[in-house]
Protein backbone atom coordinates (compact mmCIF):
# COMPACT_ATOMS: atom_id res chain seq x y z
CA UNK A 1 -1.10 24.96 -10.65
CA UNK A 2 -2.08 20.96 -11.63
CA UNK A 3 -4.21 19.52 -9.23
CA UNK A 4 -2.50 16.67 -6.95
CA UNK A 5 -5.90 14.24 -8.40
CA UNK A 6 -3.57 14.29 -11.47
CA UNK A 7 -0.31 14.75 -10.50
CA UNK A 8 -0.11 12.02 -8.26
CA UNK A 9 -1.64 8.05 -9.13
CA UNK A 10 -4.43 7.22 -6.36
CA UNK A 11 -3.89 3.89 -4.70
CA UNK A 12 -7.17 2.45 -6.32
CA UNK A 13 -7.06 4.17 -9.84
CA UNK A 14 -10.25 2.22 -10.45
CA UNK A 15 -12.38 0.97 -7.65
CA UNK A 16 -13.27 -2.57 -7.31
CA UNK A 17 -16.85 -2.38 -8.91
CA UNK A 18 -19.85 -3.69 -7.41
CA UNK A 19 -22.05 -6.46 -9.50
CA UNK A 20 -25.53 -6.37 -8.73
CA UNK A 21 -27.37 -4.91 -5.37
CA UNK A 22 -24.33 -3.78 -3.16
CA UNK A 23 -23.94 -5.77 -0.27
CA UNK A 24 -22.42 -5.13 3.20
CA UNK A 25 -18.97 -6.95 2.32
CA UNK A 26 -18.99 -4.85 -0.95
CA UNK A 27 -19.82 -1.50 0.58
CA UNK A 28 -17.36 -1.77 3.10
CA UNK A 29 -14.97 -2.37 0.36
CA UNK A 30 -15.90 0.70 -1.49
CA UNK A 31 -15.50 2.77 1.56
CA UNK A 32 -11.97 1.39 2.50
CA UNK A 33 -11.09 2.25 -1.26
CA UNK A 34 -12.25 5.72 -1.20
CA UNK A 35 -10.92 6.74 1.98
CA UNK A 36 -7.33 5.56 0.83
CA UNK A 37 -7.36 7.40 -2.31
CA UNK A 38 -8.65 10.82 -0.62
CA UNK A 39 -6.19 10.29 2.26
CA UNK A 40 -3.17 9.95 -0.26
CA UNK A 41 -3.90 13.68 -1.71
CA UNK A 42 -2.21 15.92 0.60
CA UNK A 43 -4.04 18.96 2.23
CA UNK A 44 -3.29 21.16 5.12
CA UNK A 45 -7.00 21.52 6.09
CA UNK A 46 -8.09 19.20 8.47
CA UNK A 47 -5.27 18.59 10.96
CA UNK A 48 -2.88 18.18 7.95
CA UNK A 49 -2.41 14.14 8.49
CA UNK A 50 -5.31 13.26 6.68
CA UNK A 51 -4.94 14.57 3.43
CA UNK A 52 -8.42 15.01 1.72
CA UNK A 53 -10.17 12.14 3.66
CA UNK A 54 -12.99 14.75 4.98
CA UNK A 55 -14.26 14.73 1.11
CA UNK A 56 -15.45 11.53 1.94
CA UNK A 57 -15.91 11.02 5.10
CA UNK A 58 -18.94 12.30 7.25
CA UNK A 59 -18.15 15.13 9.71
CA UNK A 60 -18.74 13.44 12.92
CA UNK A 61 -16.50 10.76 12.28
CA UNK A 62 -13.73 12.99 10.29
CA UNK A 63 -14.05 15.16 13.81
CA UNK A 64 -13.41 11.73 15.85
CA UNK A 65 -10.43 10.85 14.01
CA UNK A 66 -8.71 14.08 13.53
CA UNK A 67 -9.54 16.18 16.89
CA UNK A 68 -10.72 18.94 14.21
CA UNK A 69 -13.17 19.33 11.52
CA UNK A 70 -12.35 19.65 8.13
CA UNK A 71 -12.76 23.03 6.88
CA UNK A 72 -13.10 22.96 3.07
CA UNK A 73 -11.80 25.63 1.00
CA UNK A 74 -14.30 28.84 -0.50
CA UNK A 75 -13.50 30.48 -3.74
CA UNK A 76 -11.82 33.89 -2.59
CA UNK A 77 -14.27 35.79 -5.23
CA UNK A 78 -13.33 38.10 -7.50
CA UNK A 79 -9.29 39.67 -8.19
CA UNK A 80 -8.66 42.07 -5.11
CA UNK A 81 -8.85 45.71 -6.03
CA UNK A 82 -5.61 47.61 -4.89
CA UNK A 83 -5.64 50.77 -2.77
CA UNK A 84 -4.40 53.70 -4.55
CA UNK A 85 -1.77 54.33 -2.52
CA UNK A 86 -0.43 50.47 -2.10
CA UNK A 87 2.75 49.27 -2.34
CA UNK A 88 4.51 47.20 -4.73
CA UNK A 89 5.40 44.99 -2.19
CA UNK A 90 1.69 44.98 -0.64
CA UNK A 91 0.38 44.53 -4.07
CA UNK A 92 2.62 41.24 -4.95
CA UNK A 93 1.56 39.83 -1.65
CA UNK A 94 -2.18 39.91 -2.15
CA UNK A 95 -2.05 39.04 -5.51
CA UNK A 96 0.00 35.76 -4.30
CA UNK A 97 -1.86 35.06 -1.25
CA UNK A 98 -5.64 35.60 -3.90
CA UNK A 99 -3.72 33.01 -6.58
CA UNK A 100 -3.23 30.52 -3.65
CA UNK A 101 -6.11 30.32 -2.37
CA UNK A 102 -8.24 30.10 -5.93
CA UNK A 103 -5.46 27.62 -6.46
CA UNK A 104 -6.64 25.40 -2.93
CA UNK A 105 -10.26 25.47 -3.97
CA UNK A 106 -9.51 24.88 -7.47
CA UNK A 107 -7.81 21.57 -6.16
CA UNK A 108 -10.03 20.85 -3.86
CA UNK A 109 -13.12 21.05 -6.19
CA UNK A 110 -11.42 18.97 -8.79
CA UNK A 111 -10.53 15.56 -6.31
CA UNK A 112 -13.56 16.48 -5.40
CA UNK A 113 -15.20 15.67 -8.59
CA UNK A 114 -12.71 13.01 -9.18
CA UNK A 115 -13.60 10.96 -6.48
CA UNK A 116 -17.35 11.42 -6.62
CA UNK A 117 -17.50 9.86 -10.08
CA UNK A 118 -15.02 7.46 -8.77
CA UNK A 119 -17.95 6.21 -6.56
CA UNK A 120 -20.92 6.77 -9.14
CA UNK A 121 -18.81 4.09 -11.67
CA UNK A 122 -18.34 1.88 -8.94
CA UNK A 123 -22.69 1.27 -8.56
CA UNK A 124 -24.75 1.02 -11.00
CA UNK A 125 -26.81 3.97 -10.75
CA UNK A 126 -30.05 1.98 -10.42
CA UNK A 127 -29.23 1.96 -6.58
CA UNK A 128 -28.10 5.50 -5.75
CA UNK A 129 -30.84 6.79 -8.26
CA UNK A 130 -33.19 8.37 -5.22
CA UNK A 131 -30.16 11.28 -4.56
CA UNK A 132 -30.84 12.21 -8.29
CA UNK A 133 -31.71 15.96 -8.47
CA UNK A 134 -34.18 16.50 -11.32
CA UNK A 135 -32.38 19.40 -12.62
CA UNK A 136 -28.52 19.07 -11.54
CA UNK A 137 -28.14 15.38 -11.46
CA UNK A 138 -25.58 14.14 -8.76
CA UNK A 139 -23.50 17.99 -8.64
CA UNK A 140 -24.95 18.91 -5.11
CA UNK A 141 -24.97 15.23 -3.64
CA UNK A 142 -21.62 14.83 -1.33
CA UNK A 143 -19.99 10.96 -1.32
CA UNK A 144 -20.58 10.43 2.52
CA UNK A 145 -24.32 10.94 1.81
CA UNK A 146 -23.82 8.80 -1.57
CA UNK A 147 -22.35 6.14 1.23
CA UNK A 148 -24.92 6.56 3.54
CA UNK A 149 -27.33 6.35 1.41
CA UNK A 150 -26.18 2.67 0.15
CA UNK A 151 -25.20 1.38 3.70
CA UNK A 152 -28.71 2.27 4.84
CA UNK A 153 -30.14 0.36 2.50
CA UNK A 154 -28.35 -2.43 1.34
CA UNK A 155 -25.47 -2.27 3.63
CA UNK A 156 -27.83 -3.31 7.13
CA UNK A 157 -26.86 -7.18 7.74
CA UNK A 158 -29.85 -9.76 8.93
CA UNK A 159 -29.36 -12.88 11.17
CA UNK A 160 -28.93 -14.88 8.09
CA UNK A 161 -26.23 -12.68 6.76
CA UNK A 162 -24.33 -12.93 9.83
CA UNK A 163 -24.73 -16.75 10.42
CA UNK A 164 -23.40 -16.81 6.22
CA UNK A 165 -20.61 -14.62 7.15
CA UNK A 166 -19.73 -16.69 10.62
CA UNK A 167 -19.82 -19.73 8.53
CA UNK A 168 -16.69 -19.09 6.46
CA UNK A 169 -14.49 -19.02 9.39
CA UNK A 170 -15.08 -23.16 9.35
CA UNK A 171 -14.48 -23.63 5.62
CA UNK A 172 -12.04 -25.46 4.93
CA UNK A 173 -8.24 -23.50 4.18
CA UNK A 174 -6.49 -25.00 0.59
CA UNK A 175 -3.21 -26.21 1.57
CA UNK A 176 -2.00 -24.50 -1.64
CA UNK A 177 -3.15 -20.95 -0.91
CA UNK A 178 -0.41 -18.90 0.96
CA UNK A 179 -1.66 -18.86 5.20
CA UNK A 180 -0.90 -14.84 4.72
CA UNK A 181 -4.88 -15.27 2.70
CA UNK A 182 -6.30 -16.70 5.64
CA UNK A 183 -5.68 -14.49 8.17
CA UNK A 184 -6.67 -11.75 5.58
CA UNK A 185 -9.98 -13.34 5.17
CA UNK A 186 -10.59 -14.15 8.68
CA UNK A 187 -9.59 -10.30 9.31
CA UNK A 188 -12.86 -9.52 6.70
CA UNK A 189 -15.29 -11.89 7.94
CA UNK A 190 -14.46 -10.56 11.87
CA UNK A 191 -14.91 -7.00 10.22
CA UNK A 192 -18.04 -7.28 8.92
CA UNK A 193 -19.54 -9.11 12.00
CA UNK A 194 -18.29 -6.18 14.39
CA UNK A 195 -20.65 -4.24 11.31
CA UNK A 196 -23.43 -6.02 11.93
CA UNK A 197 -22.94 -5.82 15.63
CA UNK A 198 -22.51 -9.35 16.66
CA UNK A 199 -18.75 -8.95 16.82
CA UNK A 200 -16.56 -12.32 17.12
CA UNK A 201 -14.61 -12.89 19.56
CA UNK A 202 -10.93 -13.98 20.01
CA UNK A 203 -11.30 -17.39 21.50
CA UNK A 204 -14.84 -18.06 18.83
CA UNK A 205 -12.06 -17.36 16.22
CA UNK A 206 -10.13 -19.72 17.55
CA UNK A 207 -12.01 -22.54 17.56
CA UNK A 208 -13.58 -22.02 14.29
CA UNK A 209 -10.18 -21.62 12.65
CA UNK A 210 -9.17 -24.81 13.96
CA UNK A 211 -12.20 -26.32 12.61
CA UNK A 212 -11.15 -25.32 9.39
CA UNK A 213 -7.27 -25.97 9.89
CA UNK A 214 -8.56 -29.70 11.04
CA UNK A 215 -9.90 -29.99 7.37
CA UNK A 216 -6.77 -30.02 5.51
CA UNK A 217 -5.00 -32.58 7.18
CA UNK A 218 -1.79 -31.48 6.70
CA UNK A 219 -1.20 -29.88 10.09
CA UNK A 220 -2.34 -32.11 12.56
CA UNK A 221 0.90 -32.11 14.56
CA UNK A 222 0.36 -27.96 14.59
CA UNK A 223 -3.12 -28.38 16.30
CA UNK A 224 -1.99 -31.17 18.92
CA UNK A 225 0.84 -28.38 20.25
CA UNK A 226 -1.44 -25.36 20.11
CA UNK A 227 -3.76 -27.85 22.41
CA UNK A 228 -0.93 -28.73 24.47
CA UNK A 229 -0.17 -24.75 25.18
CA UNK A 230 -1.50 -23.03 28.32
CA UNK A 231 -4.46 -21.72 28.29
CA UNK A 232 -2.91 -17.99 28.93
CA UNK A 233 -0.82 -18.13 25.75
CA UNK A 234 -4.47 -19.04 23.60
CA UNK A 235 -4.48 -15.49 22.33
CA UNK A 236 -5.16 -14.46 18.59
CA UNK A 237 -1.74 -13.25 18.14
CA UNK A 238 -0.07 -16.48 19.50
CA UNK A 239 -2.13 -18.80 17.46
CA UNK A 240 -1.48 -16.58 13.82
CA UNK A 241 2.38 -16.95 15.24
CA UNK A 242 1.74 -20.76 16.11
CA UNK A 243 0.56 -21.83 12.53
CA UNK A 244 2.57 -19.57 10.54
CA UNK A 245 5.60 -21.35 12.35
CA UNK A 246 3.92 -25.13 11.24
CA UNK A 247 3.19 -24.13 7.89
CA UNK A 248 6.89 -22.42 6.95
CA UNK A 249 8.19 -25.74 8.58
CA UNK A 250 5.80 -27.79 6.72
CA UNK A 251 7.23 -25.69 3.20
CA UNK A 252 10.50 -26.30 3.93
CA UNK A 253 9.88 -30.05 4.26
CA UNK A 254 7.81 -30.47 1.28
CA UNK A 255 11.00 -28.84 -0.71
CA UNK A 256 13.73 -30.89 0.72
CA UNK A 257 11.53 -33.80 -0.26
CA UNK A 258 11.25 -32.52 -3.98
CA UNK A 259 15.22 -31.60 -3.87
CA UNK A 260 15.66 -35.07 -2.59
CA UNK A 261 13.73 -36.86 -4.94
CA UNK A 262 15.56 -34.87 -8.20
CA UNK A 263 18.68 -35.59 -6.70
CA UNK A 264 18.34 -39.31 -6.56
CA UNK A 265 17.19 -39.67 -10.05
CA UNK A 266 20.01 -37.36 -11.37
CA UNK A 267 22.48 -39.58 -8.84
CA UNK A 268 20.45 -43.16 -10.22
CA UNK A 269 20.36 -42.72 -14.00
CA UNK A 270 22.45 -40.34 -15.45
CA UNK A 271 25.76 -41.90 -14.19
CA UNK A 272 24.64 -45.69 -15.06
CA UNK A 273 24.00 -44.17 -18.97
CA UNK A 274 27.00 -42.19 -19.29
CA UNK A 275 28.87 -45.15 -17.69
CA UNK A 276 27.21 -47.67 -20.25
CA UNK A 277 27.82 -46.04 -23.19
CA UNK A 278 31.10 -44.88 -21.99
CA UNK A 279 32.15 -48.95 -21.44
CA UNK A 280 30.93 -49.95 -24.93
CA UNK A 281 33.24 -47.46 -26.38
CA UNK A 282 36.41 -48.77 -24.94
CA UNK A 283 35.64 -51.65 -25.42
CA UNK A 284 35.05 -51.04 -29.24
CA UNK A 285 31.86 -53.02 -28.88
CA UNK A 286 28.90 -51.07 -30.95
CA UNK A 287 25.92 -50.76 -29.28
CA UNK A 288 22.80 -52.52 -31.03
CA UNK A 289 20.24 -49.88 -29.88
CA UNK A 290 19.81 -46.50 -28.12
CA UNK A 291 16.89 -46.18 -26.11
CA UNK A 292 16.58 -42.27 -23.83
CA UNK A 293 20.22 -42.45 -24.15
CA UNK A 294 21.05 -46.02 -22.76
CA UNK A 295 23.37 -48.05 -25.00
CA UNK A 296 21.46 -51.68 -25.41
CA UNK A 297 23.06 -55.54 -27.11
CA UNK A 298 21.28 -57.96 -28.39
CA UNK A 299 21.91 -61.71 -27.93
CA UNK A 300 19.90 -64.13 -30.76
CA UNK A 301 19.59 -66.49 -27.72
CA UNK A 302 18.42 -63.98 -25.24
CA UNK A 303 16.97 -60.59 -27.06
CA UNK A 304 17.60 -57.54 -25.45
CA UNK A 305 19.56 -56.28 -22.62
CA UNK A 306 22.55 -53.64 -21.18
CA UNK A 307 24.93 -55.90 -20.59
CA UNK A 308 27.74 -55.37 -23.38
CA UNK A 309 29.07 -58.22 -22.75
CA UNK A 310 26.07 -60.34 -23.84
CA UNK A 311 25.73 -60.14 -27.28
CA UNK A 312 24.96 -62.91 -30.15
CA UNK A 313 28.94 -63.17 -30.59
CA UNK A 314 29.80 -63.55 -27.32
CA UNK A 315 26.81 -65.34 -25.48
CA UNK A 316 28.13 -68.21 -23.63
CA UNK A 317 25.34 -70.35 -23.33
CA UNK A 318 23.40 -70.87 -26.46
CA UNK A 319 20.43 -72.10 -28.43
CA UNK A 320 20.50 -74.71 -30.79
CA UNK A 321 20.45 -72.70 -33.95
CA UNK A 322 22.09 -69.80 -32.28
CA UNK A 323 23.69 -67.17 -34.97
CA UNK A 324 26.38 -65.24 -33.85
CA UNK A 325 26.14 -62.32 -36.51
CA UNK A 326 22.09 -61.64 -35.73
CA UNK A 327 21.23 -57.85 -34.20
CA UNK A 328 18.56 -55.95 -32.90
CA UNK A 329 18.60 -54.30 -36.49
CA UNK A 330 18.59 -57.83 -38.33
CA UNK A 331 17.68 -60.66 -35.48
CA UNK A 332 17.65 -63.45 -38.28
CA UNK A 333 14.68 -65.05 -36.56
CA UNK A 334 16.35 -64.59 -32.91
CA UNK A 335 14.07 -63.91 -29.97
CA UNK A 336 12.13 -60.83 -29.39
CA UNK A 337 12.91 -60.20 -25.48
CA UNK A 338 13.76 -57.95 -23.42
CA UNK A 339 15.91 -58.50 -20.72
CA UNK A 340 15.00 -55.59 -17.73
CA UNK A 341 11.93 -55.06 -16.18
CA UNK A 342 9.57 -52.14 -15.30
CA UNK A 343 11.90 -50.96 -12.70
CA UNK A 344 15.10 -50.60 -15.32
CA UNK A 345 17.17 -53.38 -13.60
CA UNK A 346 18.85 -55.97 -15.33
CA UNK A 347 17.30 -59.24 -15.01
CA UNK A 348 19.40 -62.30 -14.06
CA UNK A 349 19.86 -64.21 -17.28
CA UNK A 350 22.43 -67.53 -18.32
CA UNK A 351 25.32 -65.76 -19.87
């Protein structure tokens, strides 16, 4: 029978390493990692919901959460010796009921395994080197002792730490980052204050969140109506529904402006070029020049414009000198102008 560690992907096929002296964040993270993958490997032991969580969890707290303890599998010893006079029926059944439960601890002793040196990769040893056993290594050490072992020491949070972690509440949110990111990193920093037991409270939240909302500047008009709400409706969920509201409206705006702005340019040029060149043609008039697909004539009087009806053979008001036959492509000492701005516009010239 394959064991479900390899029959089945684990939700954290790696977990997220930790760089350096573990830290109370970075614990926590480990532990929320762990208990996922055990959980997702089924087992009837246990209250039957949890899967293989009571690997890694401690007893006490397995006991909490399930209403029973997790009783881990024993090796059923050696192959059952048959009475003489058993059946074949009687025989069969042992046999299956012996191959099932070598098969359970079998399974149980590999995830076991699995998950243990899912941990050990995750630290460098230099921190979890005290559990060493001189002779067997880590084989008799069980993960909730590795975890204890870690939170104990490097996982207990000082004032300092807590005041740090507070602090990112007020930093200021990027605009650019989805809100869903905020709320997720809110949800850690609250976490790991409840850890250190100074948890934060709704309305602290609150306030520091708007601290940090205030930074942006983009959703002043979001603040001013949370203000203007009752103070019975200033609950965590409300305000998470408040902003997310702002911000998709804030989106949506920001889009219609891009749309809007693509759709003018299409609407302003590409019309007035096909339109230009489109002119010239009928009226059998070559252009001089082509310049990002406008059709330009050039006048030895005036230079340059996209008028095609101003050219050096049919300028109407001209300099003394003035040759009808000169182009852009030979200007026969004609002027070197040209006859629209930085805006594109046609300047008013004498025809």
């Amino acid at each position: 029978m394959a064991t479900q560690s390899s029959s089945f992907p684990l939700p954290h096929a790696q977990l997220t390493p930790i760089l350096g002296k573990p830290t109370a964040a970075a614990i926590r993270q480990l532990k929320k990692e762990i208990y996922a993958n055990a959980r997702s490997l089924h087992s009837d032991r246990g209250g039957g919901i949890n899967g293989h969580l009571g690997i890694v969890m401690p007893n006490a707290a397995y006991f909490l959460r399930a209403g029973t303890p997790f009783d881990a599998p024993n090796h059923p010893g050696p192959q059952p010796i048959h009475a003489v006079n058993a059946t074949a029926a009687q025989i069969t059944s042992a046999n299956r009921t012996y191959d099932h439960d070598l098969d359970e601890f079998k399974t149980y002793t590999n995830i076991k395994e699995k998950l243990k040196q899912q941990v050990l990769s995750a630290v460098d040893p230099i921190y979890y080197q005290d559990l060493e056993d001189e002779t067997f290594g880590y084989a008799d050490v069980l993960i909730p002792a590795i975890i204890t072992h870690l939170t104990a020491t490097y996982g207990t949070l000082t004032a300092s730490d807590l005041e740090t972690n507070r602090d990112k509440l007020t930093e200021a949110w990027n605009p650019d980052d989805p809100m869903e990111n905020l709320w997720k990193n809110i949800k850690v920093v609250r976490a790991i204050a409840t850890q250190g037991g100074e948890p934060i409270s709704d309305g602290t939240t609150i306030q520091l969140t708007l601290l940090a909302l205030g930074k942006t500047g983009v959703l002043s008009h979001a603040i001013e109506t949370w203000h203007d709400k009752d103070e019975a409706d200033h609950t965590w969920p409300n305000f998470q529904l408040h902003f997310n509201k702002h911000e998709k409206t804030r989106l949506t705006k920001m889009t219609a402006q891009a749309a809007g702005f693509h759709g003018a340019q299409n609407a302003t040029h590409t019309p007035d070029v096909q339109a230009l060149a489109a002119a010239a043609q009928q009226a059998g008039k070559p252009t001089d020049h082509v310049s990002n697909g406008i059709p330009l004539f050039y006048c030895w009087t005036h230079g340059l414009s996209k008028n095609l009806e101003h050219t050096s053979s049919t300028c109407q008001n001209k300099s003394e000198g003035h040759c009808p036959d000169a182009t852009v492509e030979n200007r026969l000492g004609g002027v070197n102008k040209i006859n629209f701005g930085r805006s594109g516009k046609q300047r008013r010239t004498p025809a």
